[in-house]
N, C-alpha and C. Protein backbone atom coordinates (compact mmCIF):
# COMPACT_ATOMS: atom_id res chain seq x y z
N UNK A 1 52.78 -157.51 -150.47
CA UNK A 1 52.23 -158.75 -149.98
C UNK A 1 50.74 -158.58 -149.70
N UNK A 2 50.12 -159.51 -150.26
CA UNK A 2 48.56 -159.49 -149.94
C UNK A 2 47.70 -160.37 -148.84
N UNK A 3 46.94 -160.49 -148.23
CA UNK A 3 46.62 -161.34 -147.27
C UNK A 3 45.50 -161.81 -147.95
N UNK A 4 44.88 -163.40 -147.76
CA UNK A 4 44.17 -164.49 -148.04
C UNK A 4 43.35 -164.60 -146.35
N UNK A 5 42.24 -164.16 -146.53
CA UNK A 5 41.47 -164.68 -145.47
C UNK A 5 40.22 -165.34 -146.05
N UNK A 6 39.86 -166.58 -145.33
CA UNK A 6 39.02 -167.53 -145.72
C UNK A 6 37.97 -167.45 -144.80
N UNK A 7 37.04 -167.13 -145.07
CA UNK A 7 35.50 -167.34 -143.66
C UNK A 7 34.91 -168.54 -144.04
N UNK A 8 34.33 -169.14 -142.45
CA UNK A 8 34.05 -170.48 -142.68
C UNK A 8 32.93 -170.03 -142.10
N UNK A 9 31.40 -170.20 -142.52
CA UNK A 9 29.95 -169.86 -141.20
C UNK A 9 30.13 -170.92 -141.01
N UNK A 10 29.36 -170.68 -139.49
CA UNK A 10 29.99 -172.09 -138.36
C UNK A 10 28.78 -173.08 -138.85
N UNK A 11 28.60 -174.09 -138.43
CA UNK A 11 27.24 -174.90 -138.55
C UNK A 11 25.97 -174.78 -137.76
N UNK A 12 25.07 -175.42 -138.25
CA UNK A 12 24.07 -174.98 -137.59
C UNK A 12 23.31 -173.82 -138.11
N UNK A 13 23.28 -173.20 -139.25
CA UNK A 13 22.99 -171.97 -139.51
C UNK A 13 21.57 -171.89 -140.31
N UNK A 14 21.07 -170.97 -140.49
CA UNK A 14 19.83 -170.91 -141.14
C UNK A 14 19.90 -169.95 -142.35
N UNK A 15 18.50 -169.78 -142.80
CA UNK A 15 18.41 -168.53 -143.89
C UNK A 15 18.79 -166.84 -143.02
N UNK A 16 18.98 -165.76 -143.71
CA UNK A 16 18.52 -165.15 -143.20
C UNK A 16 17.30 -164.26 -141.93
N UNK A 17 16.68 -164.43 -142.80
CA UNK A 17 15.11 -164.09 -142.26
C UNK A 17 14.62 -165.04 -140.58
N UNK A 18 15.64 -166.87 -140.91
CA UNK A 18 15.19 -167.54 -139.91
C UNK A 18 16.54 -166.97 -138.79
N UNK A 19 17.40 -166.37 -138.92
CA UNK A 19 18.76 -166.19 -138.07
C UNK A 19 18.05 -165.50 -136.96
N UNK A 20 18.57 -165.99 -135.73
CA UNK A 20 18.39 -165.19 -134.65
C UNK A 20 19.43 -163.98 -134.42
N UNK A 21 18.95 -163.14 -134.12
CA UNK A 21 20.39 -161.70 -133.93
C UNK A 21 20.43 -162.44 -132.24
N UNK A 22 21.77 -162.11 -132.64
CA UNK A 22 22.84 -162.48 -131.33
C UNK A 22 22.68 -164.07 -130.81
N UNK A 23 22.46 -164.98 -131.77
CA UNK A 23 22.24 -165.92 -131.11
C UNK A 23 23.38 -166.62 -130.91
N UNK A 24 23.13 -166.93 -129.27
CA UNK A 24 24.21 -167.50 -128.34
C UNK A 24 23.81 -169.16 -128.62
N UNK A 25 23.56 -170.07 -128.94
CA UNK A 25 22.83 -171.29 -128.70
C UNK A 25 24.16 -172.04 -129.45
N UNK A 26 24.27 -173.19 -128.83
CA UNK A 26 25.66 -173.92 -128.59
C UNK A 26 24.97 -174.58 -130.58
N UNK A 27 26.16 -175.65 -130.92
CA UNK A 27 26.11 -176.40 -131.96
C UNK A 27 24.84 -177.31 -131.27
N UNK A 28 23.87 -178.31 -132.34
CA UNK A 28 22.57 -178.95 -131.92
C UNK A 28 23.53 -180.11 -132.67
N UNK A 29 22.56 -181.17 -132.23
CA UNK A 29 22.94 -182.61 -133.44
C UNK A 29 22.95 -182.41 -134.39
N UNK A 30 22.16 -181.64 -135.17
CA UNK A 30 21.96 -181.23 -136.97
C UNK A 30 23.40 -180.44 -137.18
N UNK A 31 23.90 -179.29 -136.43
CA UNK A 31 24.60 -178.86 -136.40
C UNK A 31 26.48 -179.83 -136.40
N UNK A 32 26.47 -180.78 -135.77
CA UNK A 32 27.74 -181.36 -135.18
C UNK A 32 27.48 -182.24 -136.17
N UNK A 33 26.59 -182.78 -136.92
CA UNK A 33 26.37 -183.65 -137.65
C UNK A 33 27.17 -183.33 -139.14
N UNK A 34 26.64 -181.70 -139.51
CA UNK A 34 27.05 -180.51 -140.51
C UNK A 34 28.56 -180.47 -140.51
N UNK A 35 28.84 -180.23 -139.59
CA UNK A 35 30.52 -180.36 -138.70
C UNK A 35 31.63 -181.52 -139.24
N UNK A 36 30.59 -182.21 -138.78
CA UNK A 36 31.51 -183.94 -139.07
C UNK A 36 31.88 -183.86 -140.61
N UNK A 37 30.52 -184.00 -141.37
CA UNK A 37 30.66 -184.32 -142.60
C UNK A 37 31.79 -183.33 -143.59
N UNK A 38 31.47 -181.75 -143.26
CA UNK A 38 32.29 -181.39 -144.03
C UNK A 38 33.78 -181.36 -143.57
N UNK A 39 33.80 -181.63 -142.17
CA UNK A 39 35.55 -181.62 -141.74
C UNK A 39 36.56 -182.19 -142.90
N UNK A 40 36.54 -183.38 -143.06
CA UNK A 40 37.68 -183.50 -144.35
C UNK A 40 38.16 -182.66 -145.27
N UNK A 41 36.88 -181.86 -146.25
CA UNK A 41 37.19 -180.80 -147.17
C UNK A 41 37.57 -179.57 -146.29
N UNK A 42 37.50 -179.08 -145.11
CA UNK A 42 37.31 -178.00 -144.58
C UNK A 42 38.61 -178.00 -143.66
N UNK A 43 39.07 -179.38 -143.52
CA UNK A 43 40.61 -179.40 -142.85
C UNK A 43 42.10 -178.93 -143.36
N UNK A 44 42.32 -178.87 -144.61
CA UNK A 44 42.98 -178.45 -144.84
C UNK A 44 43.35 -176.75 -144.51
N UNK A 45 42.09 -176.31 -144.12
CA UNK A 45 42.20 -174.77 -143.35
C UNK A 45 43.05 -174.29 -142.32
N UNK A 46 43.19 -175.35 -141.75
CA UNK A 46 43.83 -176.00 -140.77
C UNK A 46 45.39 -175.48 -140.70
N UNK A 47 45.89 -175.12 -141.74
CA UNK A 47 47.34 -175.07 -142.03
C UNK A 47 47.49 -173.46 -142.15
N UNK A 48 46.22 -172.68 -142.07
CA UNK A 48 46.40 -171.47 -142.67
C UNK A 48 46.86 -170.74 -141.09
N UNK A 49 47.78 -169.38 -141.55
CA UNK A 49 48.98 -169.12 -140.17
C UNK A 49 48.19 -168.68 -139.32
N UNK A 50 47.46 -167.99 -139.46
CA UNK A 50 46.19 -167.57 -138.07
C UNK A 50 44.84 -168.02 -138.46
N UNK A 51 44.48 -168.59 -137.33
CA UNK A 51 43.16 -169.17 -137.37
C UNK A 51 42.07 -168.45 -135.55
N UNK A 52 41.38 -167.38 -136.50
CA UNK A 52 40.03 -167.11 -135.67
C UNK A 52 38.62 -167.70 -136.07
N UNK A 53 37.97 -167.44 -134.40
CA UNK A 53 36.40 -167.21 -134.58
C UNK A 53 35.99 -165.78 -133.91
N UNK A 54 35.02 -166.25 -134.08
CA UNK A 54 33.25 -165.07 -133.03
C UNK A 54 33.51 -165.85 -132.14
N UNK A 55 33.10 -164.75 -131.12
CA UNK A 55 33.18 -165.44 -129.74
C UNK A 55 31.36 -166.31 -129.62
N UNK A 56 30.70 -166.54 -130.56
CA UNK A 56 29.40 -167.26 -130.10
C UNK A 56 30.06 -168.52 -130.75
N UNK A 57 29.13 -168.88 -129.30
CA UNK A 57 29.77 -170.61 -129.13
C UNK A 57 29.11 -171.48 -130.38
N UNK A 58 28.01 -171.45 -131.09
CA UNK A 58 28.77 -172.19 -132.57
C UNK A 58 29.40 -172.05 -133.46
N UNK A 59 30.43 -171.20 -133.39
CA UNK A 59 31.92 -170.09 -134.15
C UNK A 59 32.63 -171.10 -133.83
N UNK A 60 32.56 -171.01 -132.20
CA UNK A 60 33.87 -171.93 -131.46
C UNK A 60 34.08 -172.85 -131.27
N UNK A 61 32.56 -173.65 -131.55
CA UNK A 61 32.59 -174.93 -131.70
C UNK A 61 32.51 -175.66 -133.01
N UNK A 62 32.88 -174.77 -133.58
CA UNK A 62 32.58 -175.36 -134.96
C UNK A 62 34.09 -175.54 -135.82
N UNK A 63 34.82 -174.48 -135.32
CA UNK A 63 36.32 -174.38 -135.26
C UNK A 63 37.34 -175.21 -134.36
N UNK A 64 36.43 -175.57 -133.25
CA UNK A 64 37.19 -176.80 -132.93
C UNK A 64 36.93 -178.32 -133.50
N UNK A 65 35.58 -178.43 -133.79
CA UNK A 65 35.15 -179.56 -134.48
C UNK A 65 36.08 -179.33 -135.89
N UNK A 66 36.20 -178.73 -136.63
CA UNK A 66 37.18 -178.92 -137.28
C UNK A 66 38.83 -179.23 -137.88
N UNK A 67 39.11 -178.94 -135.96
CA UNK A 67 40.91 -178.99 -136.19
C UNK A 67 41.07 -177.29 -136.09
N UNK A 68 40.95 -176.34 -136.03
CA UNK A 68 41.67 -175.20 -136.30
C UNK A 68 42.09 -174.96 -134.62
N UNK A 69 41.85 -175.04 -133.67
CA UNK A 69 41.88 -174.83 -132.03
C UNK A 69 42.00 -172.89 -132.59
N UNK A 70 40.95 -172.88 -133.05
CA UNK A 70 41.03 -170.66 -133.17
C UNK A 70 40.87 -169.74 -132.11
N UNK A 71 41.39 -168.79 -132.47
CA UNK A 71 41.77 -167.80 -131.32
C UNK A 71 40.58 -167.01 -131.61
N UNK A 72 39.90 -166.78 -130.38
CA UNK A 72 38.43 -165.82 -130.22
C UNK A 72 38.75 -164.42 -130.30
N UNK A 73 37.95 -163.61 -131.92
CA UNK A 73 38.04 -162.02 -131.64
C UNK A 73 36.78 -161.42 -131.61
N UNK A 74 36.87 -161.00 -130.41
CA UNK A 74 35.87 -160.20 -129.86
C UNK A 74 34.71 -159.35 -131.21
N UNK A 75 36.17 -158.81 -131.85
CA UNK A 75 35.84 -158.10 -132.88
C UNK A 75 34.42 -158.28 -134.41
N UNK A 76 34.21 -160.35 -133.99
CA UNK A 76 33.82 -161.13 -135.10
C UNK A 76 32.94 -161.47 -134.49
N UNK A 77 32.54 -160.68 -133.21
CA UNK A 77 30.87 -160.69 -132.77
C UNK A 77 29.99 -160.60 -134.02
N UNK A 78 28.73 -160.84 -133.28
CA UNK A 78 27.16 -160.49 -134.00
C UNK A 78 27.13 -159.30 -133.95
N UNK A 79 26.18 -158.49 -134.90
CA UNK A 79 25.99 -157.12 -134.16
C UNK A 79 24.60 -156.83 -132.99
N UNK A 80 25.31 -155.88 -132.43
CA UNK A 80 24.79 -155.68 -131.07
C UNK A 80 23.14 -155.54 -131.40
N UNK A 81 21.77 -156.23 -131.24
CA UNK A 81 20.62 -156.12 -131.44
C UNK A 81 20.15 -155.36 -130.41
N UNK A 82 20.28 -154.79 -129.13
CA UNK A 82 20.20 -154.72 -127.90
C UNK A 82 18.75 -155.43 -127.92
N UNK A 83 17.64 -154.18 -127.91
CA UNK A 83 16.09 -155.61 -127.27
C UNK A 83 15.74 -156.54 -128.12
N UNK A 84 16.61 -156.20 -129.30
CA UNK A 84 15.85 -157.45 -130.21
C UNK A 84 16.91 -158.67 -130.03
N UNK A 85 17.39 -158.84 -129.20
CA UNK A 85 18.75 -160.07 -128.67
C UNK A 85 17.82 -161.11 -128.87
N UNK A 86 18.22 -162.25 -129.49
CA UNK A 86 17.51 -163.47 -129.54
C UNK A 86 16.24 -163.52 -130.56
N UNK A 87 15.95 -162.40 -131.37
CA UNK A 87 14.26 -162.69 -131.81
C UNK A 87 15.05 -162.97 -133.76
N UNK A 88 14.32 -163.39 -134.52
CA UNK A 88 14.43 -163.50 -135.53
C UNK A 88 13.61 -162.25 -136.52
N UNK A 89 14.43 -161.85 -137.53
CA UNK A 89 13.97 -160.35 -138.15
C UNK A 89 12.29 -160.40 -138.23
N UNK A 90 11.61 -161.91 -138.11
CA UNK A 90 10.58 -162.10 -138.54
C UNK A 90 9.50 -161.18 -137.00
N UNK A 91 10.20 -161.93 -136.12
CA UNK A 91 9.91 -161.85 -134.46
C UNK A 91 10.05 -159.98 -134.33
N UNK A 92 11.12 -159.83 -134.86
CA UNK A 92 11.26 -158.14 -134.55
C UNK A 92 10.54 -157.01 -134.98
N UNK A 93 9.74 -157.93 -136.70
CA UNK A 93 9.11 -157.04 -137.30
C UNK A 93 7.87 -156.99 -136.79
N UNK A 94 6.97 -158.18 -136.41
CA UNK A 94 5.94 -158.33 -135.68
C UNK A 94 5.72 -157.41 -134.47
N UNK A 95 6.66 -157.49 -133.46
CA UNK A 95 6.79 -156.71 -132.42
C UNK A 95 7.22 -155.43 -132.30
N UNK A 96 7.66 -154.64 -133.39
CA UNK A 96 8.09 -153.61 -133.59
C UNK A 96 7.80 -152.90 -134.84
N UNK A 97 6.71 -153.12 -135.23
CA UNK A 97 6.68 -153.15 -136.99
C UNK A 97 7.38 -151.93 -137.36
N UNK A 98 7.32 -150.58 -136.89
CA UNK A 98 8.19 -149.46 -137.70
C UNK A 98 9.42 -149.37 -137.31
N UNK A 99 9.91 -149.80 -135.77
CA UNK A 99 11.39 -149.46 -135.76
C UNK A 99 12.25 -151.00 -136.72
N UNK A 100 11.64 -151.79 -136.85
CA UNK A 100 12.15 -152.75 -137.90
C UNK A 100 12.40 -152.40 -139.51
N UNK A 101 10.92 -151.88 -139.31
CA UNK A 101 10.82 -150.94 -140.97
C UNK A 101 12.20 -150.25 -141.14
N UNK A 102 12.43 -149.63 -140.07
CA UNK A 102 13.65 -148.41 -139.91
C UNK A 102 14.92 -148.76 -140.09
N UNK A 103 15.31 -149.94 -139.26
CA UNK A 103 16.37 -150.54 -139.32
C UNK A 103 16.77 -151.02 -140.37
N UNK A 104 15.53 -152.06 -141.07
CA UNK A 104 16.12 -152.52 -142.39
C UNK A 104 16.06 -151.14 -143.62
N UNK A 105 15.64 -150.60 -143.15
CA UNK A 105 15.79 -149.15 -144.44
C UNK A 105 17.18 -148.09 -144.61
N UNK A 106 17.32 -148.37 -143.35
CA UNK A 106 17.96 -147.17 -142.81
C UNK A 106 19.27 -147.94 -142.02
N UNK A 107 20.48 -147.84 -142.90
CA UNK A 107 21.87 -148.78 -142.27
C UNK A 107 22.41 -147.86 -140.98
N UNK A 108 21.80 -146.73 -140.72
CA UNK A 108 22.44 -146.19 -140.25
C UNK A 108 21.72 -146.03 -138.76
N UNK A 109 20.32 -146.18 -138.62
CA UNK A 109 19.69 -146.26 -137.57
C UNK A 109 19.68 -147.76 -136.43
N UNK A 110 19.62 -147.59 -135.14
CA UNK A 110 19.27 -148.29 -134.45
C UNK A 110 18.63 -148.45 -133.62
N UNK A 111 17.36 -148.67 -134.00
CA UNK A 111 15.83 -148.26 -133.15
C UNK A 111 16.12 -149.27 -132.22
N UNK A 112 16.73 -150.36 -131.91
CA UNK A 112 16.77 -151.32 -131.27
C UNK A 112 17.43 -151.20 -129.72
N UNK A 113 18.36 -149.92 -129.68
CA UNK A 113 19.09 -149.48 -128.46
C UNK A 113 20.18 -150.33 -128.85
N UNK A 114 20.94 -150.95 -129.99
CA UNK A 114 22.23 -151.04 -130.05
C UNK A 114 22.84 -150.83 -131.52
N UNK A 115 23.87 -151.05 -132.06
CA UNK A 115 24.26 -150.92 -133.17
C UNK A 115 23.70 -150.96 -134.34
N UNK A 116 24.11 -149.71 -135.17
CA UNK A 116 23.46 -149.98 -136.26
C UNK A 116 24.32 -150.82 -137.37
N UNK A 117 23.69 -150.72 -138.65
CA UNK A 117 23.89 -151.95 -139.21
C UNK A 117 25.24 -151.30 -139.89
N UNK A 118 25.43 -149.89 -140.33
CA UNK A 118 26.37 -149.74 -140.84
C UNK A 118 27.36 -149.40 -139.34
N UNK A 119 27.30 -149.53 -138.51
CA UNK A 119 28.56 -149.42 -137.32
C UNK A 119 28.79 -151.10 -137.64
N UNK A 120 28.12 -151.96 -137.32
CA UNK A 120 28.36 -153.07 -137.75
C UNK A 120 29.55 -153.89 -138.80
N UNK A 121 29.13 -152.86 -140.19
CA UNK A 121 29.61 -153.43 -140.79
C UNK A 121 31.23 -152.75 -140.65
N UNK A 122 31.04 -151.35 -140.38
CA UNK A 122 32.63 -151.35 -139.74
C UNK A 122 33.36 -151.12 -139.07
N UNK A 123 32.38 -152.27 -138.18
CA UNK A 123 33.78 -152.67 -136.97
C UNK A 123 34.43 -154.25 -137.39
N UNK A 124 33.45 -155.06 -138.00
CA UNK A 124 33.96 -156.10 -138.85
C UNK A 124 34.88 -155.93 -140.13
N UNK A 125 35.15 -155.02 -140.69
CA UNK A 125 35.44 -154.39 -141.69
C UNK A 125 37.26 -154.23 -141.28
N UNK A 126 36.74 -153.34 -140.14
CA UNK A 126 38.02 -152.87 -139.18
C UNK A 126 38.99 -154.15 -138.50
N UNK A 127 38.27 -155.17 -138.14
CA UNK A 127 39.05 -156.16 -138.09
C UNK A 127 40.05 -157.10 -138.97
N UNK A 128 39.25 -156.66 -140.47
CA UNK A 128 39.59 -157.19 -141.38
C UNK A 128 40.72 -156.20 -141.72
N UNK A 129 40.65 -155.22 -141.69
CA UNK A 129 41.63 -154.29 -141.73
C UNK A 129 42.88 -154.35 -141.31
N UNK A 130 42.91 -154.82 -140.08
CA UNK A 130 44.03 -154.71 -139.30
C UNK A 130 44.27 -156.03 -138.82
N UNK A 131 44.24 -156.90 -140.04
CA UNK A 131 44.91 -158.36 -139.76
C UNK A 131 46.46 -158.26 -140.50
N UNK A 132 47.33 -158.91 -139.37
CA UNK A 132 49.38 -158.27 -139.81
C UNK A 132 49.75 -159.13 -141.15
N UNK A 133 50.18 -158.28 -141.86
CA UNK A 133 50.62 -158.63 -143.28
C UNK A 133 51.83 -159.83 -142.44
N UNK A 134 52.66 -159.08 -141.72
CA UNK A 134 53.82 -159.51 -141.15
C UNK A 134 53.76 -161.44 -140.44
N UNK A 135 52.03 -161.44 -139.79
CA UNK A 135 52.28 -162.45 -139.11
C UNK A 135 52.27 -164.12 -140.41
N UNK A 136 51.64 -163.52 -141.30
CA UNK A 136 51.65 -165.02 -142.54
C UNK A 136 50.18 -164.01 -143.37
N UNK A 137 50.50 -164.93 -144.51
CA UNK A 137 49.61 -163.96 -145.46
C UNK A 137 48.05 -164.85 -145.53
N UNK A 138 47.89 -166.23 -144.48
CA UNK A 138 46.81 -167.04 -144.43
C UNK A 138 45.74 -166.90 -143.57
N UNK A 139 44.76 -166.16 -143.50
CA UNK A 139 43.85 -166.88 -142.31
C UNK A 139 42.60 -167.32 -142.53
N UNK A 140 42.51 -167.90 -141.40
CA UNK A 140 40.70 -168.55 -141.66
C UNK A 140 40.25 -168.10 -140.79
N UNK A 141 38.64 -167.25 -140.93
CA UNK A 141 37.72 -167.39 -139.56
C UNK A 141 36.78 -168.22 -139.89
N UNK A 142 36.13 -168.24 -138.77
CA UNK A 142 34.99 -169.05 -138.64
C UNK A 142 34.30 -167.96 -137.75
N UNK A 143 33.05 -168.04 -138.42
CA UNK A 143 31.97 -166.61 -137.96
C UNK A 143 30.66 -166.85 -138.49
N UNK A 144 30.00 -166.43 -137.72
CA UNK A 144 28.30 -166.84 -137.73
C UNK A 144 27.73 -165.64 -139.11
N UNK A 145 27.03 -166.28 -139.63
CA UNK A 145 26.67 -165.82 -141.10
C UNK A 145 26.34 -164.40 -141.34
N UNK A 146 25.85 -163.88 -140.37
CA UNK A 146 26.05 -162.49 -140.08
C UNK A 146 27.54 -161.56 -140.37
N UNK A 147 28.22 -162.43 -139.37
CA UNK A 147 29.80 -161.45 -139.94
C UNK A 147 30.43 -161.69 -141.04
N UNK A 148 29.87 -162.66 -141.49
CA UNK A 148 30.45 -162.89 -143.06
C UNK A 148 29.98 -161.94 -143.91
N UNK A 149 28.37 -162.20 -144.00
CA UNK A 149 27.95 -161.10 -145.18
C UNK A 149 28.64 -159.38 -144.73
N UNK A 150 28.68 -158.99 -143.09
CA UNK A 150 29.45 -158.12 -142.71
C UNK A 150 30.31 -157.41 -143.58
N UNK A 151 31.37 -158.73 -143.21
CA UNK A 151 32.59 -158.71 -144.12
C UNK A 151 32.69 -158.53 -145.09
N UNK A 152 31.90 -159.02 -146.32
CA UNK A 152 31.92 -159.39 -147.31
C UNK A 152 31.29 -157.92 -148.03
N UNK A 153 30.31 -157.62 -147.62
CA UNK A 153 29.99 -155.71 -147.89
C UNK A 153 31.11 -155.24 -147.63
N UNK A 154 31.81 -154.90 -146.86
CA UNK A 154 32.95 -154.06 -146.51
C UNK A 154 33.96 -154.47 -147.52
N UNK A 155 34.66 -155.75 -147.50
CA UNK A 155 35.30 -156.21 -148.84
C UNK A 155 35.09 -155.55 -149.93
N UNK A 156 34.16 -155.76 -150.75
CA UNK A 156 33.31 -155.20 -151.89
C UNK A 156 33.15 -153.91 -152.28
N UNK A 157 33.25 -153.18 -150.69
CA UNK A 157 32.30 -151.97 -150.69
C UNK A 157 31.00 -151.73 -151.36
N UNK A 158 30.18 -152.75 -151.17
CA UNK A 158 28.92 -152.57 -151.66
C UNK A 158 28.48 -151.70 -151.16
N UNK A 159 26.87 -151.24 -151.08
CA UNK A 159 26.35 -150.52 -150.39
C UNK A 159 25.48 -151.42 -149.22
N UNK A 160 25.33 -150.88 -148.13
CA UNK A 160 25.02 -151.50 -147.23
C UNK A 160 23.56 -152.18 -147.21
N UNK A 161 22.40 -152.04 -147.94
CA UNK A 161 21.72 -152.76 -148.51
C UNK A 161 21.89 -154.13 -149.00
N UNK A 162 22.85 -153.88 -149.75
CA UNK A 162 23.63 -155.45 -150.06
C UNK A 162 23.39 -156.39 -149.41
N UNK A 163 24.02 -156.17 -147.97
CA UNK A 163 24.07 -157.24 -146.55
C UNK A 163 22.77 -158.41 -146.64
N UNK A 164 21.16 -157.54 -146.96
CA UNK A 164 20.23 -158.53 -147.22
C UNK A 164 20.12 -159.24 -148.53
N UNK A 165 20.97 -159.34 -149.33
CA UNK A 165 20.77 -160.11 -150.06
C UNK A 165 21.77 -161.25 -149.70
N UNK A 166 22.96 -161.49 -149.54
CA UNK A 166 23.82 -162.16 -149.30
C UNK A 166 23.12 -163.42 -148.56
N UNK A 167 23.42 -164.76 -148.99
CA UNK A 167 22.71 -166.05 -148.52
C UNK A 167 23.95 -166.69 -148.21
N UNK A 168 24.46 -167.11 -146.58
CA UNK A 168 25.62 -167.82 -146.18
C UNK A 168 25.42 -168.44 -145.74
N UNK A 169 25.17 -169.84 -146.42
CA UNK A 169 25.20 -171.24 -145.69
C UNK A 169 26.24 -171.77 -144.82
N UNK A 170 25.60 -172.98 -143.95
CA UNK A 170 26.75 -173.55 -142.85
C UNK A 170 27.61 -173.69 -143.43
N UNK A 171 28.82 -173.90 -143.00
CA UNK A 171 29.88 -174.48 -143.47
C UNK A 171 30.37 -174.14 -144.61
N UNK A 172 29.97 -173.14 -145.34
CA UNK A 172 30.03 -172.29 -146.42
C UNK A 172 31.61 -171.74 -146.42
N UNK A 173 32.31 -171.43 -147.54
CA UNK A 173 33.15 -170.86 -147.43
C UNK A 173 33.67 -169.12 -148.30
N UNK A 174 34.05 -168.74 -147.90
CA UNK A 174 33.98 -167.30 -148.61
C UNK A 174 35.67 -166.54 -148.45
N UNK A 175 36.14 -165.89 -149.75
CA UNK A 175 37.57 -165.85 -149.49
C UNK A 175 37.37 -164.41 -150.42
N UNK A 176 38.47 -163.59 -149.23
CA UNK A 176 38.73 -161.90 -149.67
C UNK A 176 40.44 -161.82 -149.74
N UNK A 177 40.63 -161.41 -150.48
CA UNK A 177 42.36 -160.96 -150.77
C UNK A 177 42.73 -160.08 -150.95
N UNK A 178 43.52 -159.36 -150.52
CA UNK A 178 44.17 -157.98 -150.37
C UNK A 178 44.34 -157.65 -149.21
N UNK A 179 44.69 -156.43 -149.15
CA UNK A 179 45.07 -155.51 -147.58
C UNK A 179 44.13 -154.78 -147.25
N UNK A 180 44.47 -153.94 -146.19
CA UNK A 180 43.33 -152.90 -145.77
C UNK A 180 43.23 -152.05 -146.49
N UNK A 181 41.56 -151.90 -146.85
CA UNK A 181 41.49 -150.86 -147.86
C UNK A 181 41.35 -151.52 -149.51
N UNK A 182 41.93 -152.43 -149.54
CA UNK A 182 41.96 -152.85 -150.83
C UNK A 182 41.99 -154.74 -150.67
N UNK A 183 40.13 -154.55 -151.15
CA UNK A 183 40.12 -156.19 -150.95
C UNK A 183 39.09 -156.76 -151.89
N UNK A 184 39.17 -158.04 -152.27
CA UNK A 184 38.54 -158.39 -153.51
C UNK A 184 38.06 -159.45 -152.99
N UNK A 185 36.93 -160.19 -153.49
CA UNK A 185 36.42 -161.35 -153.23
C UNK A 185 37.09 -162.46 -154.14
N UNK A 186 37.46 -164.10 -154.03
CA UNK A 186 37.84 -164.66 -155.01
C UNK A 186 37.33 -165.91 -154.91
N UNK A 187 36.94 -166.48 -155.86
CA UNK A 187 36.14 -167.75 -156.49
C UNK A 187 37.34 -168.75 -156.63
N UNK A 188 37.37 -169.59 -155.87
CA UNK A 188 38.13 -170.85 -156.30
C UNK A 188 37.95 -172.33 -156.38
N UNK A 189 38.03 -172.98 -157.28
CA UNK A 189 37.37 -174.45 -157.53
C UNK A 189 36.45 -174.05 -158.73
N UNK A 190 35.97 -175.29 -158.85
CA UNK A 190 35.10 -175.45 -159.10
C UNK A 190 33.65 -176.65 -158.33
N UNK A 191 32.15 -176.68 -158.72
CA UNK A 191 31.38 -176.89 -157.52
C UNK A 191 31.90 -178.58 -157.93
N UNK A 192 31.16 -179.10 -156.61
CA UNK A 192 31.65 -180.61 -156.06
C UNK A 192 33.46 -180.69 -155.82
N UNK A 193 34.12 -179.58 -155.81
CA UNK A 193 35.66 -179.77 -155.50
C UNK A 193 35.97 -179.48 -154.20
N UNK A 194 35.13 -179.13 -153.61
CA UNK A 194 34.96 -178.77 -151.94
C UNK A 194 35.71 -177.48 -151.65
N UNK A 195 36.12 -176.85 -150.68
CA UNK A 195 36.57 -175.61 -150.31
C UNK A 195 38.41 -175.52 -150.97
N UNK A 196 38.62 -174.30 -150.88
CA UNK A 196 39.35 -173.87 -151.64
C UNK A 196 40.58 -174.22 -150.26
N UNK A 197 41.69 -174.49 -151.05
CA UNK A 197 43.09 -174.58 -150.21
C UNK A 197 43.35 -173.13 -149.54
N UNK A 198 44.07 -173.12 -148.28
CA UNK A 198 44.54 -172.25 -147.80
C UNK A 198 45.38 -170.66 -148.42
């Protein structure tokens, strides 16, 4: 038996480069607006047997604006920025120009005083890991664009470089299949058909 997990980035989201690390900041009007519109295509998620988020509140609000009422895993945090909490990679590089240099070079360093990027990617990885074949073979998260591309390296096993290229729009959807250890990314629809069934 294989498991189907579906990531939803919550709304409200930006490019890369504009993302705040660790940002806590609730859904905005642009955001709930993002929400509304795609709920119809994005409801049918709704049915899938476990439904999580990230515990940052536009994960959780974005999962309830949709119908899923999801269960918060700790696990589908941001990764830990420690002083760079709140600044955008742009903000970090300015203010830090070499330990930024470092960080983005180096997956394994964390000049920042918290996680590095490859602990990051697997402890998200690890969650994905140890979702129960047993409880239904469906889930959806909803997770801030960060734990997606996370995920989605670890899926792949890309190399951790990867992570900056990956572009995850709001409301975006992204689907990995298999078990722990063995997981594939999968393309379904085609574009203007809206998100893929459960």
């Amino acid at each position: 038996m294989s498991l189907r997990v579906t990531f939803v980035a919550a709304g409200g989201g930006s490019s890369p480069l504009a993302e705040r690390f660790e940002d806590d900041r609730p859904l905005d009007r642009d955001g709930w607006w993002q929400v509304e519109r795609a709920a119809p295509g994005l409801l049918p998620l709704a049915a899938a047997d476990l439904r999580y988020c990230s515990p940052a509140p536009r994960s959780r609000a974005t999962g309830d604006g949709l119908g899923y009422t999801p269960l918060v895993q700790p696990a589908l945090r941001d990764c830990d920025m420690g002083r760079w909490r709140g600044l955008t990679p742009r903000e970090a590089m300015a203010r830090e120009p070499a330990a930024a240099e470092l960080w983005f070079a180096d997956a394994r360093a964390a000049p920042h005083g918290g996680e590095s990027l490859l602990g990051f990617i697997g402890r998200v990885g690890g969650w994905l890991d140890t979702r129960p074949l047993e409880d239904g073979g469906r889930i959806v998260a909803v997770a801030e664009p960060s734990v997606i591309r996370a995920a989605l390296v670890y899926a792949l096993r890309a190399p951790p470089a990867t992570y900056w290229t990956l572009d995850v729009r709001p409301l975006s959807t992204a689907v990995v299949v298999g078990r722990a250890g063995r997981w594939s990314l999968r393309f379904d629809g085609a574009p203007g058909c809206g998100p893929a069934r459960p």
